[in-house]
N, C-alpha and C. Protein backbone atom coordinates (compact mmCIF):
# COMPACT_ATOMS: atom_id res chain seq x y z
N UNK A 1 110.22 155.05 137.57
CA UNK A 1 110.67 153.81 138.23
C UNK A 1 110.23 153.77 139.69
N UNK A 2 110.91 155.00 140.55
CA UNK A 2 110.31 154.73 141.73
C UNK A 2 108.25 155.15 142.22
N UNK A 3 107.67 154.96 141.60
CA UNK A 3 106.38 154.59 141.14
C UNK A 3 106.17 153.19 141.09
N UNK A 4 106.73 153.16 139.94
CA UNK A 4 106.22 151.75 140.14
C UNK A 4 107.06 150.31 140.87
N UNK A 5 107.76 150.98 141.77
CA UNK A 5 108.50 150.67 143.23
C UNK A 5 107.85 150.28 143.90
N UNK A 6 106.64 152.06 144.51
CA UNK A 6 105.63 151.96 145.63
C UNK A 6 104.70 151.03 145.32
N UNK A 7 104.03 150.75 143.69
CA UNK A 7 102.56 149.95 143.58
C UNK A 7 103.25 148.83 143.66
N UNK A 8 104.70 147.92 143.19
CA UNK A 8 104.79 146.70 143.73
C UNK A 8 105.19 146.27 145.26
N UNK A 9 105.50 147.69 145.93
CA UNK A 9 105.18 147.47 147.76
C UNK A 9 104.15 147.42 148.09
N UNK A 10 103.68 148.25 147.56
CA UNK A 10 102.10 148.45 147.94
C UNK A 10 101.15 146.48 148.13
N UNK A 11 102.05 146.33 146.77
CA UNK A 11 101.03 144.92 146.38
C UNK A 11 101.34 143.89 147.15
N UNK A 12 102.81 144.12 147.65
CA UNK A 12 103.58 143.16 148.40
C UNK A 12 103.13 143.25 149.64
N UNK A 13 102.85 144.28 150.38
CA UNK A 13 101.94 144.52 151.25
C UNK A 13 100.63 144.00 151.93
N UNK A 14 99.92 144.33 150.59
CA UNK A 14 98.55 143.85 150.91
C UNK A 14 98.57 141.87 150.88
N UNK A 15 99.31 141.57 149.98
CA UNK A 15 99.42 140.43 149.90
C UNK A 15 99.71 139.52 151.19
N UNK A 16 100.61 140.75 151.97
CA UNK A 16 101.35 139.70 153.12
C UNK A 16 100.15 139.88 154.42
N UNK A 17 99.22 141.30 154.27
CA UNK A 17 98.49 141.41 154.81
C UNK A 17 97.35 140.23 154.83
N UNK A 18 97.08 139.88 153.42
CA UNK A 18 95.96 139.36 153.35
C UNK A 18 96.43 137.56 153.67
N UNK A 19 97.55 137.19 153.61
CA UNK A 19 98.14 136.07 154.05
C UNK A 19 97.91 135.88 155.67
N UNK A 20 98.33 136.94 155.97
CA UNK A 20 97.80 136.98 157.87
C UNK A 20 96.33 137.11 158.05
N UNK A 21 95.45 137.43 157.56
CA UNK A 21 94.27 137.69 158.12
C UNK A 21 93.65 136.49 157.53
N UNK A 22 94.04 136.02 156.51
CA UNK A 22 93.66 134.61 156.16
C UNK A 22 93.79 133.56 156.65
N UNK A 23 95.12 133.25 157.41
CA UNK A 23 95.56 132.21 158.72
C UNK A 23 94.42 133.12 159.89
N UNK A 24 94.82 133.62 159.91
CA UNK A 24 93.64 134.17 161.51
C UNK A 24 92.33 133.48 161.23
N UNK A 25 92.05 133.77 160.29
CA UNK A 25 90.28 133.45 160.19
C UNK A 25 90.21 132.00 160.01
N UNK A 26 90.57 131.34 159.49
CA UNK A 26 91.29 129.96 159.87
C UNK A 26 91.38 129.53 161.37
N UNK A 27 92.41 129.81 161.51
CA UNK A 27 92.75 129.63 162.89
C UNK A 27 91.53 129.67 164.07
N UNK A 28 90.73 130.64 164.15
CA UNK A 28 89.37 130.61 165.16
C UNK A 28 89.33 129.00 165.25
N UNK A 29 89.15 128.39 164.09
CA UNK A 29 88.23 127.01 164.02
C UNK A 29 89.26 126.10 164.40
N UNK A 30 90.88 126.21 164.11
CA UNK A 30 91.94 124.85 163.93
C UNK A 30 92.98 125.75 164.56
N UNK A 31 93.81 124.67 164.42
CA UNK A 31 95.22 124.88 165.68
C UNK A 31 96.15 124.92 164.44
N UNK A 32 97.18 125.87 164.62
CA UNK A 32 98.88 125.81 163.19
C UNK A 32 99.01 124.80 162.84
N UNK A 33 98.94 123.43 163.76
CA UNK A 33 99.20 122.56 163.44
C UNK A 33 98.98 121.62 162.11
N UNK A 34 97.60 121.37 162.36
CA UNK A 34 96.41 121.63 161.19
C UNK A 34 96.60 122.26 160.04
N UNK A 35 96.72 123.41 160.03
CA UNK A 35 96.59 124.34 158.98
C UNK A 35 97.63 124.19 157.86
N UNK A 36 96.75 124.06 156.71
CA UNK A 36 97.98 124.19 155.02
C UNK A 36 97.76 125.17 154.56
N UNK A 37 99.13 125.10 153.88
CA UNK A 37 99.35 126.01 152.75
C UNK A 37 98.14 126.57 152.00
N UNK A 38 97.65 125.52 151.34
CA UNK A 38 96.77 125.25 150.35
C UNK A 38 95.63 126.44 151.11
N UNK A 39 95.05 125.92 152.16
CA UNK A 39 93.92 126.31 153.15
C UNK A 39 94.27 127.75 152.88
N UNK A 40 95.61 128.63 153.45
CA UNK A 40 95.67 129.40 153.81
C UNK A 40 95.76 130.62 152.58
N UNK A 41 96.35 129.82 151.15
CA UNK A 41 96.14 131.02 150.00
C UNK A 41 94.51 130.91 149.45
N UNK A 42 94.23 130.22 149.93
CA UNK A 42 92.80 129.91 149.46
C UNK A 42 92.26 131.31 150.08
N UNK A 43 92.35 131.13 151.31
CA UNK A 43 91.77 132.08 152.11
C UNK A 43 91.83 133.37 152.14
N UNK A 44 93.47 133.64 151.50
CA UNK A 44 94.19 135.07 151.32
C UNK A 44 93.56 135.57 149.99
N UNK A 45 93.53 134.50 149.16
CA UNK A 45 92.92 134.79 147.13
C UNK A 45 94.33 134.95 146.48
N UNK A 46 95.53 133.98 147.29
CA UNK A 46 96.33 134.31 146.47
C UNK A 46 97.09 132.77 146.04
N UNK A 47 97.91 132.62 144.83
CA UNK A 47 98.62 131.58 144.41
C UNK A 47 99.52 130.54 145.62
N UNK A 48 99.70 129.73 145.58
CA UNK A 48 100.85 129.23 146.69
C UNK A 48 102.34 129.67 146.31
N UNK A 49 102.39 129.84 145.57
CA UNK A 49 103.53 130.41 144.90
C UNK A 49 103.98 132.16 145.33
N UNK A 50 102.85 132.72 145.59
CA UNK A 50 102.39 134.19 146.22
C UNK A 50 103.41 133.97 147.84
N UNK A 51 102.58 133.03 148.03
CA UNK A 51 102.68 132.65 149.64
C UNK A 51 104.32 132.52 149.90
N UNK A 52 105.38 131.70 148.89
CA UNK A 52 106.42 131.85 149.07
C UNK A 52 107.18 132.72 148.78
N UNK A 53 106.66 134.22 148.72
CA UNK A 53 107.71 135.05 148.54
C UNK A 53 107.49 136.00 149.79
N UNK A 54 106.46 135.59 150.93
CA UNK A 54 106.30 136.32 152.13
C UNK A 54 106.96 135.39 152.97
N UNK A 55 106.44 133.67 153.14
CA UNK A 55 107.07 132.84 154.27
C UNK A 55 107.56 132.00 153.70
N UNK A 56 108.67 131.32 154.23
CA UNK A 56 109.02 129.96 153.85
C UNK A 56 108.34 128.30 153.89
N UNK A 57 107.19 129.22 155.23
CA UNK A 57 105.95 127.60 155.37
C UNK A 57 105.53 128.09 156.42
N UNK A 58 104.05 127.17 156.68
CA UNK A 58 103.36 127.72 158.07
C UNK A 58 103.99 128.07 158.79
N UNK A 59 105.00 127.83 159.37
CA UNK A 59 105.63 127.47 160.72
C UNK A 59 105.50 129.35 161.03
N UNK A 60 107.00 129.68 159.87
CA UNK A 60 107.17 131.11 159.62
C UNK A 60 105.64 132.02 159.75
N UNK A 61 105.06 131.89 159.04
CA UNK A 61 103.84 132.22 159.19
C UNK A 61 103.46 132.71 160.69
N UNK A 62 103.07 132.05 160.84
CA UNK A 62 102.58 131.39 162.92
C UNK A 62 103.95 132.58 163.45
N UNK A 63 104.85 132.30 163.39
CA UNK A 63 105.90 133.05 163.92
C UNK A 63 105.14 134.87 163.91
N UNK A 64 105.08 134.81 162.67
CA UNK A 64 105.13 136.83 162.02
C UNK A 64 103.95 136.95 162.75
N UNK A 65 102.77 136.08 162.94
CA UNK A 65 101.53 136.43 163.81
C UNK A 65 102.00 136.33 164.96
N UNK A 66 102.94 135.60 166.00
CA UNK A 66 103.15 135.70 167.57
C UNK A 66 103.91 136.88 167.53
N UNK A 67 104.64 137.61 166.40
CA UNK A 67 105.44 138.67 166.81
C UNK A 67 104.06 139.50 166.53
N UNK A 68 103.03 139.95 165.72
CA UNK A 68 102.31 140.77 165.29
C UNK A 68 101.21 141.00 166.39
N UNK A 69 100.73 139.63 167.27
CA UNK A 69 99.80 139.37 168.06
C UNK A 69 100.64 140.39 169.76
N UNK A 70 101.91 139.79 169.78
CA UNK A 70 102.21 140.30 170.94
C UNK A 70 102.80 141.31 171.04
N UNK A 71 102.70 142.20 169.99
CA UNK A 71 103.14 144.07 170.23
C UNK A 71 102.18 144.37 170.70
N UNK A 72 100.62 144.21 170.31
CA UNK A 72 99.94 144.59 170.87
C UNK A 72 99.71 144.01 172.67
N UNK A 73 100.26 142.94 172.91
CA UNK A 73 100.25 142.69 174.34
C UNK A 73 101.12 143.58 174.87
N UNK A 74 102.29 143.84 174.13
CA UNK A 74 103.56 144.30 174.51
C UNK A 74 102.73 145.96 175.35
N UNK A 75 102.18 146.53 174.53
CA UNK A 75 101.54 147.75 174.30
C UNK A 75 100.90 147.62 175.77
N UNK A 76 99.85 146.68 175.93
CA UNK A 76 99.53 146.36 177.81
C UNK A 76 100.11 146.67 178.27
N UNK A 77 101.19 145.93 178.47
CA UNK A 77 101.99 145.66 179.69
C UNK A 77 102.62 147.19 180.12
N UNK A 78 103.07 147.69 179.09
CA UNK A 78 103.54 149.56 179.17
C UNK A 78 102.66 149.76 179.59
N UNK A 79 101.53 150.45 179.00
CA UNK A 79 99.95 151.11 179.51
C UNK A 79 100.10 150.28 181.24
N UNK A 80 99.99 148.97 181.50
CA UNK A 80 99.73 148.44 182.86
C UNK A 80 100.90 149.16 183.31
N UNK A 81 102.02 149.30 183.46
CA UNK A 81 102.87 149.35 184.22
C UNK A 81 102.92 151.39 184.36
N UNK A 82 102.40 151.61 183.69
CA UNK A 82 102.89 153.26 183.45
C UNK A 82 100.96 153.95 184.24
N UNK A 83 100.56 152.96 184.88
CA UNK A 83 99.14 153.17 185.65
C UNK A 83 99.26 153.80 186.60
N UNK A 84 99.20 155.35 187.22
CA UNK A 84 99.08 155.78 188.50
C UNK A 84 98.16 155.12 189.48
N UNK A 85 97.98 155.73 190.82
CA UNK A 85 97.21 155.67 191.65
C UNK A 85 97.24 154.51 192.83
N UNK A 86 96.22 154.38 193.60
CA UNK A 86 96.23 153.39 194.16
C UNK A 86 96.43 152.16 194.13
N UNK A 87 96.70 150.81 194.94
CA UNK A 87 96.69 149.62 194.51
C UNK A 87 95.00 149.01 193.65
N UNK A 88 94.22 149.34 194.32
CA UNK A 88 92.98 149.54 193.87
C UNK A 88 92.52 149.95 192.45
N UNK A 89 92.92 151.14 192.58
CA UNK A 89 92.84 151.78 190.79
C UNK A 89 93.48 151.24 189.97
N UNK A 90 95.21 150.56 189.65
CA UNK A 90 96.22 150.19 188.96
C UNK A 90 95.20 149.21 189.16
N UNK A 91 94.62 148.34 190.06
CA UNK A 91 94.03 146.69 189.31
C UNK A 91 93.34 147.03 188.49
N UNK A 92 91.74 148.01 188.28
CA UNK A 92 91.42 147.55 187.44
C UNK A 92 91.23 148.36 186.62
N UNK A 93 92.37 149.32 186.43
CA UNK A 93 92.93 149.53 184.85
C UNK A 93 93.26 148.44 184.22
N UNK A 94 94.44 147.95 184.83
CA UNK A 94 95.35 146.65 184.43
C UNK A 94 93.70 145.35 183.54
N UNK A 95 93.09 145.49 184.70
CA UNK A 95 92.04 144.50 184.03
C UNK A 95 91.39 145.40 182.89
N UNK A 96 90.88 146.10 183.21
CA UNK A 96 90.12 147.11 181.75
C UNK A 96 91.14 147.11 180.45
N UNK A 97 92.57 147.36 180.65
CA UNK A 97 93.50 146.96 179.42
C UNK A 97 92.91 145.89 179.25
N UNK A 98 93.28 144.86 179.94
CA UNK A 98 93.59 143.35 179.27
C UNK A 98 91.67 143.03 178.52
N UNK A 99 91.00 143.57 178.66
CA UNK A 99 89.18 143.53 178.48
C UNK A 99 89.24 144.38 177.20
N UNK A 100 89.89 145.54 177.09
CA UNK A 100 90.12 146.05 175.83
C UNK A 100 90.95 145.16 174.78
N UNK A 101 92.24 144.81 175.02
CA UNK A 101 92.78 144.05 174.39
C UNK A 101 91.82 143.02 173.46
N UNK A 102 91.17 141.86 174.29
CA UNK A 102 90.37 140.94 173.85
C UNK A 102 89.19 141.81 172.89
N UNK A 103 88.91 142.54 173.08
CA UNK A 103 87.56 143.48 172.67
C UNK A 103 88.15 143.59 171.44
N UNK A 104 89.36 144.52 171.47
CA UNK A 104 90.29 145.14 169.89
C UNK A 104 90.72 144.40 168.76
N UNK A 105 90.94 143.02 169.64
CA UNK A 105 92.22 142.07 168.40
C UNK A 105 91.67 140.49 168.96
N UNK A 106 90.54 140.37 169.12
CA UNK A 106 90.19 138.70 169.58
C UNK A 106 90.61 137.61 168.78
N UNK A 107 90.92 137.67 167.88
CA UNK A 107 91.94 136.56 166.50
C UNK A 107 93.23 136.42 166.80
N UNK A 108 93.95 137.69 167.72
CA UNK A 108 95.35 137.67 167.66
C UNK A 108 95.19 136.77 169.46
N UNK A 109 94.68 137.21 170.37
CA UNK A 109 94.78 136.83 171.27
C UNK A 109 94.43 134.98 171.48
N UNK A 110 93.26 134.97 170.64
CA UNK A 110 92.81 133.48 170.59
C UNK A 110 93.76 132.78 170.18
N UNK A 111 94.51 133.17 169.03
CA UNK A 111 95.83 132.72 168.62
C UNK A 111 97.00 132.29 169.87
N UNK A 112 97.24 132.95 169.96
CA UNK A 112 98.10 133.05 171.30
C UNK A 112 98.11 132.25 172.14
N UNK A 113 96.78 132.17 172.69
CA UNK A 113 96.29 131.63 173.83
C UNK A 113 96.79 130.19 173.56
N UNK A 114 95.86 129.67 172.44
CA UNK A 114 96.17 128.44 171.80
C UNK A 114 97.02 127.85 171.27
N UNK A 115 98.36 128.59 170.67
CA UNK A 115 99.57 127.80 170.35
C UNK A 115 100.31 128.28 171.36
N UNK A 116 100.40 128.51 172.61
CA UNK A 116 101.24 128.62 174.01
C UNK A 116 101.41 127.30 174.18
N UNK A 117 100.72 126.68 174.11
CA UNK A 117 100.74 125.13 174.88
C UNK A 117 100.71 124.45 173.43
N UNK A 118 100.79 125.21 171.80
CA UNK A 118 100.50 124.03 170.97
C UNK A 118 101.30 123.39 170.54
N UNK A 119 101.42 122.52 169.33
CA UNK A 119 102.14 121.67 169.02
C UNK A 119 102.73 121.74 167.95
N UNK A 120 103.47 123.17 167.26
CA UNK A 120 103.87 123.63 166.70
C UNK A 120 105.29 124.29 167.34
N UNK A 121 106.64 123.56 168.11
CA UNK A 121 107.93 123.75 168.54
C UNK A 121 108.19 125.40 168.33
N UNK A 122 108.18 125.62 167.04
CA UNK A 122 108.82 126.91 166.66
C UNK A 122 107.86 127.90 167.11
N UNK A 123 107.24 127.77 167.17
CA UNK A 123 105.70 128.99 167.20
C UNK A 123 105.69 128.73 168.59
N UNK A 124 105.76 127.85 169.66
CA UNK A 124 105.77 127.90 171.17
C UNK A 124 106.86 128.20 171.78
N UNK A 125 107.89 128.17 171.02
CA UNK A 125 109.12 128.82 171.70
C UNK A 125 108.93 130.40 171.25
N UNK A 126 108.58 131.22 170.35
CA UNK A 126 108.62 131.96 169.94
C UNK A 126 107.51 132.59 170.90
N UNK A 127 106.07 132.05 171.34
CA UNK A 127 105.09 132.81 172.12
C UNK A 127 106.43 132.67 173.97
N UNK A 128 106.72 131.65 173.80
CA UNK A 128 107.67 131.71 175.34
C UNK A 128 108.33 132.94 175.58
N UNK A 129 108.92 133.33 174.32
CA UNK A 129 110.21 133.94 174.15
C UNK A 129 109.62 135.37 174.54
N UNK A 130 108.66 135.78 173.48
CA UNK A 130 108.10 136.90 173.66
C UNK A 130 107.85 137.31 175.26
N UNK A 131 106.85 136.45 176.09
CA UNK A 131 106.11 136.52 177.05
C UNK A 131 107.74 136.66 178.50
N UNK A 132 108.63 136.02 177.84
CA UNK A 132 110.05 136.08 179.15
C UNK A 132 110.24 137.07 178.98
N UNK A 133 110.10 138.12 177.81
CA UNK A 133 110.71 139.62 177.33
C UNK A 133 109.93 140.41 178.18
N UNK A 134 108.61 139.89 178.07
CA UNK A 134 107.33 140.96 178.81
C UNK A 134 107.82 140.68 180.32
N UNK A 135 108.00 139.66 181.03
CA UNK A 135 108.31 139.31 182.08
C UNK A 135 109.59 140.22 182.89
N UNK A 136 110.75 140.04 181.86
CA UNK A 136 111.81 140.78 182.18
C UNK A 136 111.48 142.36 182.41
N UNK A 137 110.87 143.26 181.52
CA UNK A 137 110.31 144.36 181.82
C UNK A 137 109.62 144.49 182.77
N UNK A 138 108.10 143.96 183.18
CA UNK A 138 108.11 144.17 184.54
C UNK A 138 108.62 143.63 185.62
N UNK A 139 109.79 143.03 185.39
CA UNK A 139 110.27 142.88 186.94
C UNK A 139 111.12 143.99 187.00
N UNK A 140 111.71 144.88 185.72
CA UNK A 140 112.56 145.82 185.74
C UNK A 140 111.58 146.88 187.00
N UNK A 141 110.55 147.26 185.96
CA UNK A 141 109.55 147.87 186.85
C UNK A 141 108.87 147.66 188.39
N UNK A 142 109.26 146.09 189.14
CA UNK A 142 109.04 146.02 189.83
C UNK A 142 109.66 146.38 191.00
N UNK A 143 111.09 146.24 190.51
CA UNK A 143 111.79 146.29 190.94
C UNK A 143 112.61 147.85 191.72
N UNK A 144 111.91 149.25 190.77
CA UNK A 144 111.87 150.31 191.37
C UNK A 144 110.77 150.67 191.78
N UNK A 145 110.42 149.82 192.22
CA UNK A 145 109.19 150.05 192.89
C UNK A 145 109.36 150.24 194.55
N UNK A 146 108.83 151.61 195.31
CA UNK A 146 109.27 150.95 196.84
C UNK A 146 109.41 149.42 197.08
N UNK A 147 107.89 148.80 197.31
CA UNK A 147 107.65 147.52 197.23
C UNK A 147 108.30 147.10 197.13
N UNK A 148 109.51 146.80 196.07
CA UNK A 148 110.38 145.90 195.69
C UNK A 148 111.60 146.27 196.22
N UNK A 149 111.72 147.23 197.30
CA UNK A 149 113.21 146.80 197.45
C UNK A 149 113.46 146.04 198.80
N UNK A 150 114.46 145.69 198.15
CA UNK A 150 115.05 144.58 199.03
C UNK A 150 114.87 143.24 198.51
N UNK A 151 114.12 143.24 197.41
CA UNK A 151 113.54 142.04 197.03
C UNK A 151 114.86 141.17 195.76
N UNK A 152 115.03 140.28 195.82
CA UNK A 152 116.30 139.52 194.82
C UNK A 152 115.61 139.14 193.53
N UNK A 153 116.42 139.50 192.63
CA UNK A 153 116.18 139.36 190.99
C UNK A 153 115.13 138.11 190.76
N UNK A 154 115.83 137.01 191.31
CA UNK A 154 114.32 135.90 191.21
C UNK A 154 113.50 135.92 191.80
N UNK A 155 112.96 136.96 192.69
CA UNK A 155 111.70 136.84 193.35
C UNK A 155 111.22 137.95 192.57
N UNK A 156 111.71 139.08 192.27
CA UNK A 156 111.25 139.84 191.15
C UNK A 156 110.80 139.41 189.92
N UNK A 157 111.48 138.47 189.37
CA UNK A 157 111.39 137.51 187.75
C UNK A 157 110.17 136.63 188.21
N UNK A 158 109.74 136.26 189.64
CA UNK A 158 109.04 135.10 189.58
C UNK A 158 107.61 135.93 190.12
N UNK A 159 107.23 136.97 190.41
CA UNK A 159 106.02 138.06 190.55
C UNK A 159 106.10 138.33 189.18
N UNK A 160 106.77 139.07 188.06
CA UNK A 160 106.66 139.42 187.19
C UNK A 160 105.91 138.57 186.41
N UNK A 161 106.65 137.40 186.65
CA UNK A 161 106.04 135.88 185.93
C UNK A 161 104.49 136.01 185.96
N UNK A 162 103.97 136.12 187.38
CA UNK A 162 102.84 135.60 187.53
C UNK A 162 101.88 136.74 187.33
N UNK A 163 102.14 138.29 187.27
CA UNK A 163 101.27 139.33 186.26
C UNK A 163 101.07 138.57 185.14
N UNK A 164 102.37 138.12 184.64
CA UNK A 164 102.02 138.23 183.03
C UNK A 164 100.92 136.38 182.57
N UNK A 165 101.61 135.51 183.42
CA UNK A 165 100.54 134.75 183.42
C UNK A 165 99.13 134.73 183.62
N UNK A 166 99.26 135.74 184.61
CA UNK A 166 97.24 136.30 185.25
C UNK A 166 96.54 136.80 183.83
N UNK A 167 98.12 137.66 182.97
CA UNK A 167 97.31 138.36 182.00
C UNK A 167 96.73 137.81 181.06
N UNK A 168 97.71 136.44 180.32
CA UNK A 168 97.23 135.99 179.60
C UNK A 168 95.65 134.98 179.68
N UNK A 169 96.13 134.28 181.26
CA UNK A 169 94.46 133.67 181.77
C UNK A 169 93.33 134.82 181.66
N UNK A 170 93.66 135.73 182.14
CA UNK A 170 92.50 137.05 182.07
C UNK A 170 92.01 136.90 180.41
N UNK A 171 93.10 137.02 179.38
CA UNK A 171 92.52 137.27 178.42
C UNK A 171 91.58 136.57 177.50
N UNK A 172 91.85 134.88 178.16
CA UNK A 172 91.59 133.77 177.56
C UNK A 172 90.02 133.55 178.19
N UNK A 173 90.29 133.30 179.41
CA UNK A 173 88.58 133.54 180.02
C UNK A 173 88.00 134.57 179.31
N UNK A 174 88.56 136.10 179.00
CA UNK A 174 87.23 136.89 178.19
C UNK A 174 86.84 136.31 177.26
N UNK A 175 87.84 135.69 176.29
CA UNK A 175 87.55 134.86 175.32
C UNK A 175 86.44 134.34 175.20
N UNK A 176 86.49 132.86 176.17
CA UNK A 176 85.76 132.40 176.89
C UNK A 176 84.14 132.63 177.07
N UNK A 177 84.26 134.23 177.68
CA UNK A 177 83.22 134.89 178.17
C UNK A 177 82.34 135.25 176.59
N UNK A 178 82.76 135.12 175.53
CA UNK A 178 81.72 135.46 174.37
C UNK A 178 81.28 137.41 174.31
N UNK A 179 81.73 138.32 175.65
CA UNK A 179 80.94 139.26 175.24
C UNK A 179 79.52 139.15 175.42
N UNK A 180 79.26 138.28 176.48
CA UNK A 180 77.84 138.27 177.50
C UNK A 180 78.14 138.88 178.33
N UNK A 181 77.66 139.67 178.67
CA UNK A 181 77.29 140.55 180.10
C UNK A 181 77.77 139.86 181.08
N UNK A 182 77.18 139.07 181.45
CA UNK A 182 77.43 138.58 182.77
C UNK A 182 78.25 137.41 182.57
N UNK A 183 78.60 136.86 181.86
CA UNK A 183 80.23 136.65 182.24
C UNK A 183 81.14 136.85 182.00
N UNK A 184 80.88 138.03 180.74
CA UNK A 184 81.80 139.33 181.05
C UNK A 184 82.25 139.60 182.53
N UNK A 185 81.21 140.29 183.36
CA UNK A 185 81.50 140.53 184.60
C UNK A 185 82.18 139.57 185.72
N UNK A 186 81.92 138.61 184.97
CA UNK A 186 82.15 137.68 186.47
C UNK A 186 84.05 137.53 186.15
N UNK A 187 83.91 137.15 184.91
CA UNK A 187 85.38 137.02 184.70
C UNK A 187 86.20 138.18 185.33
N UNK A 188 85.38 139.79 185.27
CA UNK A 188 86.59 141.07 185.37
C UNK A 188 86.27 141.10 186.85
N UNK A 189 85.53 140.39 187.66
CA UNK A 189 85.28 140.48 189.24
C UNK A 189 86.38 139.15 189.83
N UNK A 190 86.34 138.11 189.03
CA UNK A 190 87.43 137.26 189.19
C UNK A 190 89.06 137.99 189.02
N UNK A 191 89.27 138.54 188.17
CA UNK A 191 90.61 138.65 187.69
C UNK A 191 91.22 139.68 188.44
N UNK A 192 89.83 140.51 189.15
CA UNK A 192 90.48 141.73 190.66
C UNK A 192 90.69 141.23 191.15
N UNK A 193 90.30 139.95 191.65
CA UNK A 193 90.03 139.51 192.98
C UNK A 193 91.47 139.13 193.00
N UNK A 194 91.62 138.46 191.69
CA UNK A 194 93.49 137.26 191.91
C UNK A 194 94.01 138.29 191.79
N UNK A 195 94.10 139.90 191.41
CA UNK A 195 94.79 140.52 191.36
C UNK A 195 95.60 141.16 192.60
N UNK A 196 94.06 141.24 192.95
CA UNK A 196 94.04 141.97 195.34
C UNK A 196 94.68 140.75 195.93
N UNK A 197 94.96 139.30 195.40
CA UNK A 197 95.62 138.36 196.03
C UNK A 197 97.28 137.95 195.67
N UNK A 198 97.06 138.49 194.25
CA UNK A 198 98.75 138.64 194.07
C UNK A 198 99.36 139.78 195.06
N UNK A 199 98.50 140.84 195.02
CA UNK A 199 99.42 142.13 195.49
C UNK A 199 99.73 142.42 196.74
N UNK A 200 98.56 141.10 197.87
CA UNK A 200 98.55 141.09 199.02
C UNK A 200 99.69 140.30 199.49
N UNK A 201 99.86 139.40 198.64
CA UNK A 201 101.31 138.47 199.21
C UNK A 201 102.74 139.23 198.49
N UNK A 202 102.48 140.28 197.40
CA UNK A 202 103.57 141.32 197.14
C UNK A 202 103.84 141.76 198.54
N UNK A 203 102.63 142.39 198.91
CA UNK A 203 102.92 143.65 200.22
C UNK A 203 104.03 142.85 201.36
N UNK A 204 103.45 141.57 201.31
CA UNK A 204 104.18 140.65 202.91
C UNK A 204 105.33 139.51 202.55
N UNK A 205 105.37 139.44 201.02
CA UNK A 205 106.44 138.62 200.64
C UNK A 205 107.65 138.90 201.48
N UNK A 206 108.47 140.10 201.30
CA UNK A 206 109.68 140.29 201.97
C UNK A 206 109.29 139.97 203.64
N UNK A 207 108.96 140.63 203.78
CA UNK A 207 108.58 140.96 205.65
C UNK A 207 108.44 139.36 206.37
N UNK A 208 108.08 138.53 205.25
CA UNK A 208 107.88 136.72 205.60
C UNK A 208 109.24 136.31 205.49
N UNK A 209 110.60 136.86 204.64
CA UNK A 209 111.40 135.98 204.35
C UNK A 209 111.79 135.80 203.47
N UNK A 210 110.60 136.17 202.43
CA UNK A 210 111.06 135.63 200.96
C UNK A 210 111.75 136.57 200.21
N UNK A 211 112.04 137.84 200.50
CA UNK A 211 112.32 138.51 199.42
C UNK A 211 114.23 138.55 199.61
């Protein structure tokens, strides 16, 4: 019995696997919005009927990919924040993550990018939700930071904010960039640059007033 337990996990598995990588490949071309049922078991090789014993409807769907898409962001933001060294060095690690990221999982990120702002309610509250979680962590982190003391919870929440916004623009321009050389480069010479300009108004935020 428990045999043939594992081969119907097993199957349940691959199935739910192949349901996600089937919306992904999809998705490159169209927005959740867009996207059916129909489209999406087509794509997986499985029944629609298959499809309802993993999600209840796209929506769900879209959901299990913003949670699946953003562990791996999640995974950044640790790696960024757990970066020794100089202000210098921590940038462009921080950028070399976010350049790996796009490099590793470009379906999950393109995803992302594109239903942040899309038109799918449940799936944009759900990329929000995620990205306030990432937010809240590094301001935790910012916050024992020399740098940060003295600094008040919303000026912490509202720097945190704007890492994690840089990150996701960073990732979307690589996008963008196709994996050409040179604007590959230009993008990871851009994204130091806003980086040396966030961290420069970190250094003088308090000392101005604001913190």
């Amino acid at each position: 019995m428990s045999q043939i337990t594992g081969v119907r996990q097993a199957q349940r598995h691959r199935t739910h696997r192949a349901l996600l990588d089937g919306a992904l490949g999809l998705l490159a071309e169209q927005s959740l919005s867009s996207l059916g049922l129909r489209e999406v078991t087509r794509a997986a090789g499985v029944t629609p009927s298959a499809f309802y014993r993993h999600f209840r409807d796209v929506e769900e769907l879209g959901i299990a990919l913003v949670d699946e898409a953003l562990q791996n962001l999640h995974s950044t933001v640790r790696s960024t924040l757990a970066t020794s060294g100089d202000a210098g060095q921590r940038i462009d690690a921080a950028v070399e993550l976010i350049a790996d990221l796009v490099r590793s999982y470009p379906a999950h990120i393109r995803f992302i990018v594109r239903e942040r702002h899309g038109g799918v309610r449940r799936v944009r509250e759900a990329v929000a939700g995620q990205l306030d979680l990432f937010a809240e962590e590094v301001a935790e982190s910012l916050g024992s930071d020399p740098l940060g003391e003295g600094w008040s919870r919303s000026d912490l929440l509202m720097l945190a904010r704007l890492y994690v916004d840089h990150m996701v623009m960073t990732a979307s321009a690589y996008l963008a960039a196709a994996l050409e050389d040179q604007a590959w480069a230009a993008v990871t010479a851009t994204a130091r640059r806003q980086l040396r300009l966030i961290h420069t108004g970190r250094v003088h935020w308090a000392g101005a007033g604001g913190g």
